[in-house]
PDB file of N, CA and C in Angstrom:
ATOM      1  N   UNK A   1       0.861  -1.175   0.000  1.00  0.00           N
ATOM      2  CA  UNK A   1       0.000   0.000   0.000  1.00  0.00           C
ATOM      3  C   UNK A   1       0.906   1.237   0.000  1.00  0.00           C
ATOM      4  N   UNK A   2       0.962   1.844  -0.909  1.00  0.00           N
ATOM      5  CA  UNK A   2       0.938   3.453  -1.082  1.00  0.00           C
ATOM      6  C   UNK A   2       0.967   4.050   0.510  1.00  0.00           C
ATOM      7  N   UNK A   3       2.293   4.863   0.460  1.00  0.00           N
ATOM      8  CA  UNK A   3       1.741   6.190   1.938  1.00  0.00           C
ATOM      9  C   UNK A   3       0.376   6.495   1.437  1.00  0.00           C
ATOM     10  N   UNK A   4       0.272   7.344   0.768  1.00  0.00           N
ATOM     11  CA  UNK A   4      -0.736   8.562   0.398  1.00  0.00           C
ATOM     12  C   UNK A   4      -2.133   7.428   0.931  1.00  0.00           C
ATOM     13  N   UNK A   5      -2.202   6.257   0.325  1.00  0.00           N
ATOM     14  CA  UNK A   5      -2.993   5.408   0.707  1.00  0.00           C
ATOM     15  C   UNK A   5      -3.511   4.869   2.083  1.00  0.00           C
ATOM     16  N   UNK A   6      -1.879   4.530   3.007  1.00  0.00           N
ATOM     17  CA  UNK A   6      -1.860   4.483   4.523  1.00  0.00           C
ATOM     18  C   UNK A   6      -2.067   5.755   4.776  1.00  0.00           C
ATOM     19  N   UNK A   7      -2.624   7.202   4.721  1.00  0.00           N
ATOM     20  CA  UNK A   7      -2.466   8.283   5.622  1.00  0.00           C
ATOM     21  C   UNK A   7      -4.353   8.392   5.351  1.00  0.00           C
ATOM     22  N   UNK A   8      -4.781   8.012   4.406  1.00  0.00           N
ATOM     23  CA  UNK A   8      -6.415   8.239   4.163  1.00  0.00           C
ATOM     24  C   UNK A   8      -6.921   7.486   5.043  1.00  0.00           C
ATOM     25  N   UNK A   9      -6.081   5.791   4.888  1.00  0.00           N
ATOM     26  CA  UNK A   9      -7.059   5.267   5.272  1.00  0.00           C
ATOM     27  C   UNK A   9      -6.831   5.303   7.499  1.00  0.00           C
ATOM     28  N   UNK A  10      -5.875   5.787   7.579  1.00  0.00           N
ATOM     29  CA  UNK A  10      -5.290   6.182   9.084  1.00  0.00           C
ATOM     30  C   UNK A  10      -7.035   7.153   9.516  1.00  0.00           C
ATOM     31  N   UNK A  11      -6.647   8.448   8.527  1.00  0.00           N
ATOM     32  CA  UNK A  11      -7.714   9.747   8.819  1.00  0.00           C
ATOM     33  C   UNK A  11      -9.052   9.192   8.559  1.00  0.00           C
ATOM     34  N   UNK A  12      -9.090   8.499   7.899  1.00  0.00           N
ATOM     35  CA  UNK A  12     -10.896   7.458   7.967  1.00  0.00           C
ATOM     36  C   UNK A  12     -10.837   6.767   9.068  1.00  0.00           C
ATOM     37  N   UNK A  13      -9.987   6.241   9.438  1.00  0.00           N
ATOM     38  CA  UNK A  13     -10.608   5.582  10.984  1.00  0.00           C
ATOM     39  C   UNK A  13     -10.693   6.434  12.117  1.00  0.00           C
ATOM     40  N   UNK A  14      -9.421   7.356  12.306  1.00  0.00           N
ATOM     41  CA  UNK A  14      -9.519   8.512  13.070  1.00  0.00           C
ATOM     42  C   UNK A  14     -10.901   9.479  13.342  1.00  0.00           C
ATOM     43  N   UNK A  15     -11.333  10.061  12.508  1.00  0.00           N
ATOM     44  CA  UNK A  15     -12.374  10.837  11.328  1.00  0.00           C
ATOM     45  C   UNK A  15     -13.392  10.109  11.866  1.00  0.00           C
ATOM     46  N   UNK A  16     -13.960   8.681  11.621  1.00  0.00           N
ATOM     47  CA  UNK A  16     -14.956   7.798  10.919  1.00  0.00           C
ATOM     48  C   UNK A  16     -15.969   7.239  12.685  1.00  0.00           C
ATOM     49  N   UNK A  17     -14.380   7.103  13.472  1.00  0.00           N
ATOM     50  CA  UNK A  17     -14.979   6.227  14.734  1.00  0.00           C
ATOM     51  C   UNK A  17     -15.256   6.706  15.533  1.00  0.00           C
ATOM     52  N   UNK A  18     -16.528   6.943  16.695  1.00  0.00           N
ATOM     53  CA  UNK A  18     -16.561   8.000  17.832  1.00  0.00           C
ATOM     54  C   UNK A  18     -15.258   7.502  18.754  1.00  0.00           C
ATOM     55  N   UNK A  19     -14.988   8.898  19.570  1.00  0.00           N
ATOM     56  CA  UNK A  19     -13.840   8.562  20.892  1.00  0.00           C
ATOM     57  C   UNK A  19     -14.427   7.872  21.788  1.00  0.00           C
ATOM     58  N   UNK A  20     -13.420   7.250  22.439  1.00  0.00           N
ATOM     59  CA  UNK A  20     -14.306   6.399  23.578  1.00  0.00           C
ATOM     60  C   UNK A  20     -13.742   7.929  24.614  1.00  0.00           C
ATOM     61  N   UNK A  21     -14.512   8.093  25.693  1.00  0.00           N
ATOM     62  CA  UNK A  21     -13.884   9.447  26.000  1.00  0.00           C
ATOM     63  C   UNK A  21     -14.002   8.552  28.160  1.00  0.00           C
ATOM     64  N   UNK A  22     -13.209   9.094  28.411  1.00  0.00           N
ATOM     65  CA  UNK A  22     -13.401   8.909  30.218  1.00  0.00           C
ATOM     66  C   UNK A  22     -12.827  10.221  31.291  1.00  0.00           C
ATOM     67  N   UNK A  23     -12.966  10.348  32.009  1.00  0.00           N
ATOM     68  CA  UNK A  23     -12.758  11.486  33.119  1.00  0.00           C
ATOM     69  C   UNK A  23     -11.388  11.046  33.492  1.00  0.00           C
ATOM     70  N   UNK A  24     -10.944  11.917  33.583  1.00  0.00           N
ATOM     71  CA  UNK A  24      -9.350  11.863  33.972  1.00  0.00           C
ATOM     72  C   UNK A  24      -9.187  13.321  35.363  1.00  0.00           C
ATOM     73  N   UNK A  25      -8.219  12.794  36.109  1.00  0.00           N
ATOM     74  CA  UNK A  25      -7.547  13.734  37.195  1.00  0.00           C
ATOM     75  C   UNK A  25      -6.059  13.812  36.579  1.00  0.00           C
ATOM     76  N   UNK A  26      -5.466  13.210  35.945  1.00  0.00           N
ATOM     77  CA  UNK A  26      -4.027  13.612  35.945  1.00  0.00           C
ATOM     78  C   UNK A  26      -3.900  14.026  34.551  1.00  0.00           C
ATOM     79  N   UNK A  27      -2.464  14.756  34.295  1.00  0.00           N
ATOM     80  CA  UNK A  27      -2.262  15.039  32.299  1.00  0.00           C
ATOM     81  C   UNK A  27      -1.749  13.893  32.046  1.00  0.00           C
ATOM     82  N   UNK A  28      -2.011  13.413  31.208  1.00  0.00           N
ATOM     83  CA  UNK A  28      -1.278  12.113  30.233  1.00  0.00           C
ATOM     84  C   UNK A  28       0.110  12.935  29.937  1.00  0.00           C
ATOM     85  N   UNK A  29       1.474  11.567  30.328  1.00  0.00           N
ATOM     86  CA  UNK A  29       2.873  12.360  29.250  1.00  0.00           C
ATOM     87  C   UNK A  29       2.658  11.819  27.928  1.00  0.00           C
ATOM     88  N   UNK A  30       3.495  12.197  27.658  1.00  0.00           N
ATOM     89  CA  UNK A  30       3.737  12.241  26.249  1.00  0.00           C
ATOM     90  C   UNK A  30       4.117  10.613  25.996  1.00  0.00           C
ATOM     91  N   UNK A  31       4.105  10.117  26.478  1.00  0.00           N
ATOM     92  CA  UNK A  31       4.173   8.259  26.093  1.00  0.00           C
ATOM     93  C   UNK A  31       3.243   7.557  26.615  1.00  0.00           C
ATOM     94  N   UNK A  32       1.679   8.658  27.346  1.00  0.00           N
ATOM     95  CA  UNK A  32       0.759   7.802  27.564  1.00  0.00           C
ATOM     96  C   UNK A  32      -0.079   8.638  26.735  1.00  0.00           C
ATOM     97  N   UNK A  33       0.116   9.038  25.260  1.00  0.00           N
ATOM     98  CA  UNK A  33      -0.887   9.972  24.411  1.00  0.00           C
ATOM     99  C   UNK A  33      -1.142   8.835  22.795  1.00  0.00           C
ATOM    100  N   UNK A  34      -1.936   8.146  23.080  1.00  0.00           N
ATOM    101  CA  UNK A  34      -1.795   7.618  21.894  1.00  0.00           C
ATOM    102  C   UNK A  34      -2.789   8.236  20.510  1.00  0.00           C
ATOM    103  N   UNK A  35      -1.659   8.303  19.709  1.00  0.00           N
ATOM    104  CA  UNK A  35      -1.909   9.150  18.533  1.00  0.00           C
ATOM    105  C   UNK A  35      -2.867   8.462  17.373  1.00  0.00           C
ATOM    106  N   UNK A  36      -2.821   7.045  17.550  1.00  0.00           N
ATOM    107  CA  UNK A  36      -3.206   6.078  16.514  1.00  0.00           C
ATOM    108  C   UNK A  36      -4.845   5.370  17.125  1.00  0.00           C
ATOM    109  N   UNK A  37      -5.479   6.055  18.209  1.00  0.00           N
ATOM    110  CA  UNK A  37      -6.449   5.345  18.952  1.00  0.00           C
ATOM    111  C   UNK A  37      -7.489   6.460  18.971  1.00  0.00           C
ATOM    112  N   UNK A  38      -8.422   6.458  18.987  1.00  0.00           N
ATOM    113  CA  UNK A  38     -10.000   7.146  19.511  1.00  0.00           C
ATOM    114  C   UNK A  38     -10.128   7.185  20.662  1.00  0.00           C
ATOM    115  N   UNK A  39      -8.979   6.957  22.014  1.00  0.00           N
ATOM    116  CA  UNK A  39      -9.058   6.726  23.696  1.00  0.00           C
ATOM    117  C   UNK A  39      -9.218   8.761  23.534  1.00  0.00           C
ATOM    118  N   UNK A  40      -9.748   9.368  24.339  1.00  0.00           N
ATOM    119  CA  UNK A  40      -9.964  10.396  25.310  1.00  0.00           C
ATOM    120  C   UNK A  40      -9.742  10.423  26.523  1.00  0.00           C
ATOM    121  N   UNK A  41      -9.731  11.963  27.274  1.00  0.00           N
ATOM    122  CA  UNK A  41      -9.504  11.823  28.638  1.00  0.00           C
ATOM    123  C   UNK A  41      -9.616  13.104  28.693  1.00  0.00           C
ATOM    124  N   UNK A  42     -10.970  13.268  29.254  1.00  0.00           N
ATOM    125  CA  UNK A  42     -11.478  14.630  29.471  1.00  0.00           C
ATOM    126  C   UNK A  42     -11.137  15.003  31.185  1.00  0.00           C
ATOM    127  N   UNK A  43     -10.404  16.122  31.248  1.00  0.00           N
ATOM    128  CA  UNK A  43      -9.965  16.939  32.535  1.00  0.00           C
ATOM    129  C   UNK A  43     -10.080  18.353  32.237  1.00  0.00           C
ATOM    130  N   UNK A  44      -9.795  18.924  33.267  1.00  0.00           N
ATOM    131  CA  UNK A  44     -10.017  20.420  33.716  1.00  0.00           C
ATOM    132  C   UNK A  44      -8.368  20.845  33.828  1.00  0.00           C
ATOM    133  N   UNK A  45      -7.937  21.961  33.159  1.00  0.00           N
ATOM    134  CA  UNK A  45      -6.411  21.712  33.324  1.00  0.00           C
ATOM    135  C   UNK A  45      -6.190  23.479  32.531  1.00  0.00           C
ATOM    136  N   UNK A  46      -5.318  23.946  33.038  1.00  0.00           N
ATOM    137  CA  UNK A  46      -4.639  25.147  32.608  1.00  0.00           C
ATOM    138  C   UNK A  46      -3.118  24.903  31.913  1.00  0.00           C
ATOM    139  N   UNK A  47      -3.387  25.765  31.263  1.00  0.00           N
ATOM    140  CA  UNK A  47      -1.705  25.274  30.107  1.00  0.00           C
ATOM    141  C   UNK A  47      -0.990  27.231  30.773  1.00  0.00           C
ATOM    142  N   UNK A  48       0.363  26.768  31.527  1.00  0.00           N
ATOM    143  CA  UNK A  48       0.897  27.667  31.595  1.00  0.00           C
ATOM    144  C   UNK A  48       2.223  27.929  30.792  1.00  0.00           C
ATOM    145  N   UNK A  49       2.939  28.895  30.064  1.00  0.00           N
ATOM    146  CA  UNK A  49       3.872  28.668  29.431  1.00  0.00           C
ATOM    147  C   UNK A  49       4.696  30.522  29.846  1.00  0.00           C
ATOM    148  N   UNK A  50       5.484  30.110  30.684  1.00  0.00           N
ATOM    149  CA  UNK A  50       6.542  31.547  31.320  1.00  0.00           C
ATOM    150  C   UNK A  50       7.154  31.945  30.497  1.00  0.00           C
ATOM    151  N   UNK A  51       7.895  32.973  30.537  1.00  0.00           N
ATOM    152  CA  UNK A  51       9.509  33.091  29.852  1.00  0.00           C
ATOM    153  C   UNK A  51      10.171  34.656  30.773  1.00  0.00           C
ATOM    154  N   UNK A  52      11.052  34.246  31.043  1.00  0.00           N
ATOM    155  CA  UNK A  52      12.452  35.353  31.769  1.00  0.00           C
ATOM    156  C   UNK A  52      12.529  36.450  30.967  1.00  0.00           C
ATOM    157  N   UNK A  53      11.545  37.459  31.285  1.00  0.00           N
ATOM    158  CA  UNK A  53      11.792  38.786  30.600  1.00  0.00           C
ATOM    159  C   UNK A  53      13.299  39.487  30.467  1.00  0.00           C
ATOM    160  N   UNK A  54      13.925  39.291  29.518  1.00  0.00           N
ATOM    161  CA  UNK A  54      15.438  39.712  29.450  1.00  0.00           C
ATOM    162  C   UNK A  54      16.584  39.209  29.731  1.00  0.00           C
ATOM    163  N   UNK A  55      15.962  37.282  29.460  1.00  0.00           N
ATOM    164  CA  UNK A  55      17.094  36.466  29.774  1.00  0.00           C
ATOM    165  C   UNK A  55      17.994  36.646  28.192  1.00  0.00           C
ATOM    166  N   UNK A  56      17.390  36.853  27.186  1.00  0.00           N
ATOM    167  CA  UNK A  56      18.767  37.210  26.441  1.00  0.00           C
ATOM    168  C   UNK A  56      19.985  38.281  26.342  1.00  0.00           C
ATOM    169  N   UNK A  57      19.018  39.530  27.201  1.00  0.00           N
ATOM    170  CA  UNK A  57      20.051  40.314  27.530  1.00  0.00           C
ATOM    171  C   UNK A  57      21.114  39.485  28.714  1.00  0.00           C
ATOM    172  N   UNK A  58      20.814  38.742  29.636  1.00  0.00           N
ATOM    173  CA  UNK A  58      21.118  38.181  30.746  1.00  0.00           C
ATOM    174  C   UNK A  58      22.505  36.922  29.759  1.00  0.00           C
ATOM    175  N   UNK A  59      21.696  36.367  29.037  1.00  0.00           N
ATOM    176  CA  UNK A  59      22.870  35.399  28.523  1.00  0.00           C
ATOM    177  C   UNK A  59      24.284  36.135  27.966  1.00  0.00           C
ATOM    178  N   UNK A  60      23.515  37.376  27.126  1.00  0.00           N
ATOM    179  CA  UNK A  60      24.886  37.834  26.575  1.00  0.00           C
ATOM    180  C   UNK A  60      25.781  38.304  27.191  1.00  0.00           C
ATOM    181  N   UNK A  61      24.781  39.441  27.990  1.00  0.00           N
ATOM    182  CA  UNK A  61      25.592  40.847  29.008  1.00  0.00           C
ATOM    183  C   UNK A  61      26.343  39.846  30.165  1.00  0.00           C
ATOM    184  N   UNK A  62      26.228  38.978  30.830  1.00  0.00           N
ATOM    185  CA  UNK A  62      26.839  38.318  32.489  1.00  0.00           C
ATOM    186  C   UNK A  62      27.192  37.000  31.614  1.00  0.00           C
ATOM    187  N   UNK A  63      27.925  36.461  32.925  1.00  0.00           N
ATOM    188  CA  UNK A  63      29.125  35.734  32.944  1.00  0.00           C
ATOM    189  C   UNK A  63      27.772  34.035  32.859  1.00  0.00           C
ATOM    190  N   UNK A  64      28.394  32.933  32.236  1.00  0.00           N
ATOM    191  CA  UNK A  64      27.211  31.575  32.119  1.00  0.00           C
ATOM    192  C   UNK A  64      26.710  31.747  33.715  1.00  0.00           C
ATOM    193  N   UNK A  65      27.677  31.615  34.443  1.00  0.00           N
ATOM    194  CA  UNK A  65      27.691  31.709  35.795  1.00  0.00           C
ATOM    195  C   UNK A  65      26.575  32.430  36.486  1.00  0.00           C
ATOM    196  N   UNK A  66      26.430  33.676  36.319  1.00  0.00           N
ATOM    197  CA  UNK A  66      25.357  34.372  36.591  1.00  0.00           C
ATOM    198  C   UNK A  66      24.211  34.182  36.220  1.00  0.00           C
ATOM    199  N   UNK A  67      24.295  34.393  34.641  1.00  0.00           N
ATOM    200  CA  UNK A  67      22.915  33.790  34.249  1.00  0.00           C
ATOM    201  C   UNK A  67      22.618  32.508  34.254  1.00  0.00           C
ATOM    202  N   UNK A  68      23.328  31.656  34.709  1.00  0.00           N
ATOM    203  CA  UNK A  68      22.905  29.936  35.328  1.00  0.00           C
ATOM    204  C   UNK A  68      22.215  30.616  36.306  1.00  0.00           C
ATOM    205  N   UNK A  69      22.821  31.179  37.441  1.00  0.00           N
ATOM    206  CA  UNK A  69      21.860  31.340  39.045  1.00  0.00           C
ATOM    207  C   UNK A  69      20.777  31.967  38.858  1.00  0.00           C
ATOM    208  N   UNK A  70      20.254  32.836  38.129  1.00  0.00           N
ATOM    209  CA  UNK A  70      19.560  33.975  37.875  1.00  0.00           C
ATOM    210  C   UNK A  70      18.553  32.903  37.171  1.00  0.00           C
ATOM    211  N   UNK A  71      18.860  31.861  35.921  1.00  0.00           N
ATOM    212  CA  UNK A  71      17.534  31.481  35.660  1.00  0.00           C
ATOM    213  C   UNK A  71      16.882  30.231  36.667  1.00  0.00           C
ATOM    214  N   UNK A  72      17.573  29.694  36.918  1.00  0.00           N
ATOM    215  CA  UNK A  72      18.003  28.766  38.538  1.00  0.00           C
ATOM    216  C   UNK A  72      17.038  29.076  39.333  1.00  0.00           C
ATOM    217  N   UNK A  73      17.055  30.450  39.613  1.00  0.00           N
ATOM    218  CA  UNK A  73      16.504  31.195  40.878  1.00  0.00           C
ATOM    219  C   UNK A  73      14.954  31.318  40.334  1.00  0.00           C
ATOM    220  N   UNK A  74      14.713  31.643  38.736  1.00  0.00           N
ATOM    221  CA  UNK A  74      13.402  31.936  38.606  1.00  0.00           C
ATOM    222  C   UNK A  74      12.725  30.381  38.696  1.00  0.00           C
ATOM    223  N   UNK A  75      13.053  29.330  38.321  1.00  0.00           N
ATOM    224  CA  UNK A  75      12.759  28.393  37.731  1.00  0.00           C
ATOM    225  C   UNK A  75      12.358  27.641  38.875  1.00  0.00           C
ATOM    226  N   UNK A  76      13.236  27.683  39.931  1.00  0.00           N
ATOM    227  CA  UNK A  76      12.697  27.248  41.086  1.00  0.00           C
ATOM    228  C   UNK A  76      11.687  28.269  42.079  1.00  0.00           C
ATOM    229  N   UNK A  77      11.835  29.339  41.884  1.00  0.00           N
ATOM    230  CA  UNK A  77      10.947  30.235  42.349  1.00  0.00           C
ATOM    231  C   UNK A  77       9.141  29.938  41.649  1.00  0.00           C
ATOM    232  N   UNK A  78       9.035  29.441  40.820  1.00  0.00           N
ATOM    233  CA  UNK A  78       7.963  29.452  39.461  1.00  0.00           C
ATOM    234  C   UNK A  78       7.463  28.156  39.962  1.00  0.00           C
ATOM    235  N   UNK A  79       8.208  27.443  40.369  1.00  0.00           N
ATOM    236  CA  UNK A  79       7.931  25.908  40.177  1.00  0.00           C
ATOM    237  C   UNK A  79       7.502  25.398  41.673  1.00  0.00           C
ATOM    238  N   UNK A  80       8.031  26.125  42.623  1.00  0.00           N
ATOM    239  CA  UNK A  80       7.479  26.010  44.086  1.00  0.00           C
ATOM    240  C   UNK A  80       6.175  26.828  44.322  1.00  0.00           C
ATOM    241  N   UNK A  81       5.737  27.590  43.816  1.00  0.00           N
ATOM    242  CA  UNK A  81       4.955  28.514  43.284  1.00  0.00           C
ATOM    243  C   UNK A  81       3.624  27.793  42.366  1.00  0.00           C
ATOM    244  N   UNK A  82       4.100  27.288  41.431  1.00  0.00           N
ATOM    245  CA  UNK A  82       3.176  25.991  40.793  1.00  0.00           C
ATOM    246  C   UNK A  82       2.747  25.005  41.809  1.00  0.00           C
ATOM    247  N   UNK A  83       3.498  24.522  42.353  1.00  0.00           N
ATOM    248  CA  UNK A  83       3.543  23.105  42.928  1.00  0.00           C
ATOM    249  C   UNK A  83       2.993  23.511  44.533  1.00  0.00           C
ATOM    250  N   UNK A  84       2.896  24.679  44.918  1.00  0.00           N
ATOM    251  CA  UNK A  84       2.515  24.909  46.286  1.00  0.00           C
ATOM    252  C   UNK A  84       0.860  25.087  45.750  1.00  0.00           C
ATOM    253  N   UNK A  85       0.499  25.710  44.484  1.00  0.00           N
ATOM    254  CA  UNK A  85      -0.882  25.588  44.336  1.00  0.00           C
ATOM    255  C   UNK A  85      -1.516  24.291  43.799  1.00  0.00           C
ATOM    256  N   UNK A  86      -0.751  23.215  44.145  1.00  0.00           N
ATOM    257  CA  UNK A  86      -1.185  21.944  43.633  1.00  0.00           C
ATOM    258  C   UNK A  86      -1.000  21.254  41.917  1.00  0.00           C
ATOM    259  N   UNK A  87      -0.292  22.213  41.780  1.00  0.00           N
ATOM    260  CA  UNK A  87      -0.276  22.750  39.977  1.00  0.00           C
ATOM    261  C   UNK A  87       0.920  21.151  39.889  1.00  0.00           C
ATOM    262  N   UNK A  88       0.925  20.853  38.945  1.00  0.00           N
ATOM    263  CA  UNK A  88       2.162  19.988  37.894  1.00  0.00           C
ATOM    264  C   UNK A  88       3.054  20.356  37.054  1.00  0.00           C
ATOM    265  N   UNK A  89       3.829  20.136  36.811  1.00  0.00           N
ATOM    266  CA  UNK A  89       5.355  20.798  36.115  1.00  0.00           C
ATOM    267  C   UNK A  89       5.330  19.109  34.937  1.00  0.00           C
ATOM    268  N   UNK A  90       4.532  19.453  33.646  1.00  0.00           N
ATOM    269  CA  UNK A  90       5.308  18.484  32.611  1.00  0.00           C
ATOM    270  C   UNK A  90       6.408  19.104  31.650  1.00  0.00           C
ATOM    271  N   UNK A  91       6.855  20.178  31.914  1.00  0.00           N
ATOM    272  CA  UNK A  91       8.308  19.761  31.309  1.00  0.00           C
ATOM    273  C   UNK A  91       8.703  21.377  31.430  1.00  0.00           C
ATOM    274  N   UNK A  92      10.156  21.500  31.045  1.00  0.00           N
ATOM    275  CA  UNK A  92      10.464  22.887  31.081  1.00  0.00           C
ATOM    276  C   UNK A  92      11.234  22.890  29.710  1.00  0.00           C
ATOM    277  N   UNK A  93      11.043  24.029  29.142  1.00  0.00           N
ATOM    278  CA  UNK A  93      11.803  24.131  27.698  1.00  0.00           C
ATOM    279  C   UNK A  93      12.826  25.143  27.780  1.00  0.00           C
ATOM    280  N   UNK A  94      13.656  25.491  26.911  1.00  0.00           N
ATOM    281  CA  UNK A  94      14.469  26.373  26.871  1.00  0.00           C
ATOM    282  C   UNK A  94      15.505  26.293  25.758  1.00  0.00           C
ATOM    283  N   UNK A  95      16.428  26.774  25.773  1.00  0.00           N
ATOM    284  CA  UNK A  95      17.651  27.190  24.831  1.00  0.00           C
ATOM    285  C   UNK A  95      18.682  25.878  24.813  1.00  0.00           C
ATOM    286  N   UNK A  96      18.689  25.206  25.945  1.00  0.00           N
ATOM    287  CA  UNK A  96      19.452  24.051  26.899  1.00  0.00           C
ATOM    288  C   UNK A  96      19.464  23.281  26.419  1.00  0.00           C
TER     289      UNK A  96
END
């Protein structure tokens, strides 16, 4: 079979079948998200996404050193802060 063939007939079953859907308390990671299934998992959940106002001035202008502690300091400041309101930390992104 043809890709072009495997990707129709993927989006027809996707497309075609209702979700089975269930109540969820936790976020699924990323290796419990299956991409190829109709499973659901309906929750209540806020998507937060930060960023260090003037960490590129911070990388260039100071020494790694500094701006290691400095984002260090926010990251754990943010994250005790999350986690004291019951909140979850799935992943942190960056330049790194």
């Amino acid at each position: 079979m043809a890709l072009g063939d495997e990707l129709r007939a993927d989006l027809a079953k996707l497309i075609g079948e209702p979700w089975k859907i269930r109540d969820g308390r936790v976020v699924p990671g990323t290796k419990d998200v299956g991409l190829f299934s109709n499973d659901a998992v309906k929750l209540h959940a806020v998507y937060l996404y930060a960023d260090l106002l003037g960490s590129t001035k911070l990388a260039r202008d100071f020494t790694p050193q500094t701006a290691g502690k400095v984002i260090r300091a926010s990251l754990r400041t943010a994250s005790r802060l999350i986690k004291g309101f019951d909140g979850q930390i799935r992943s942190y992104c960056g330049a790194g």
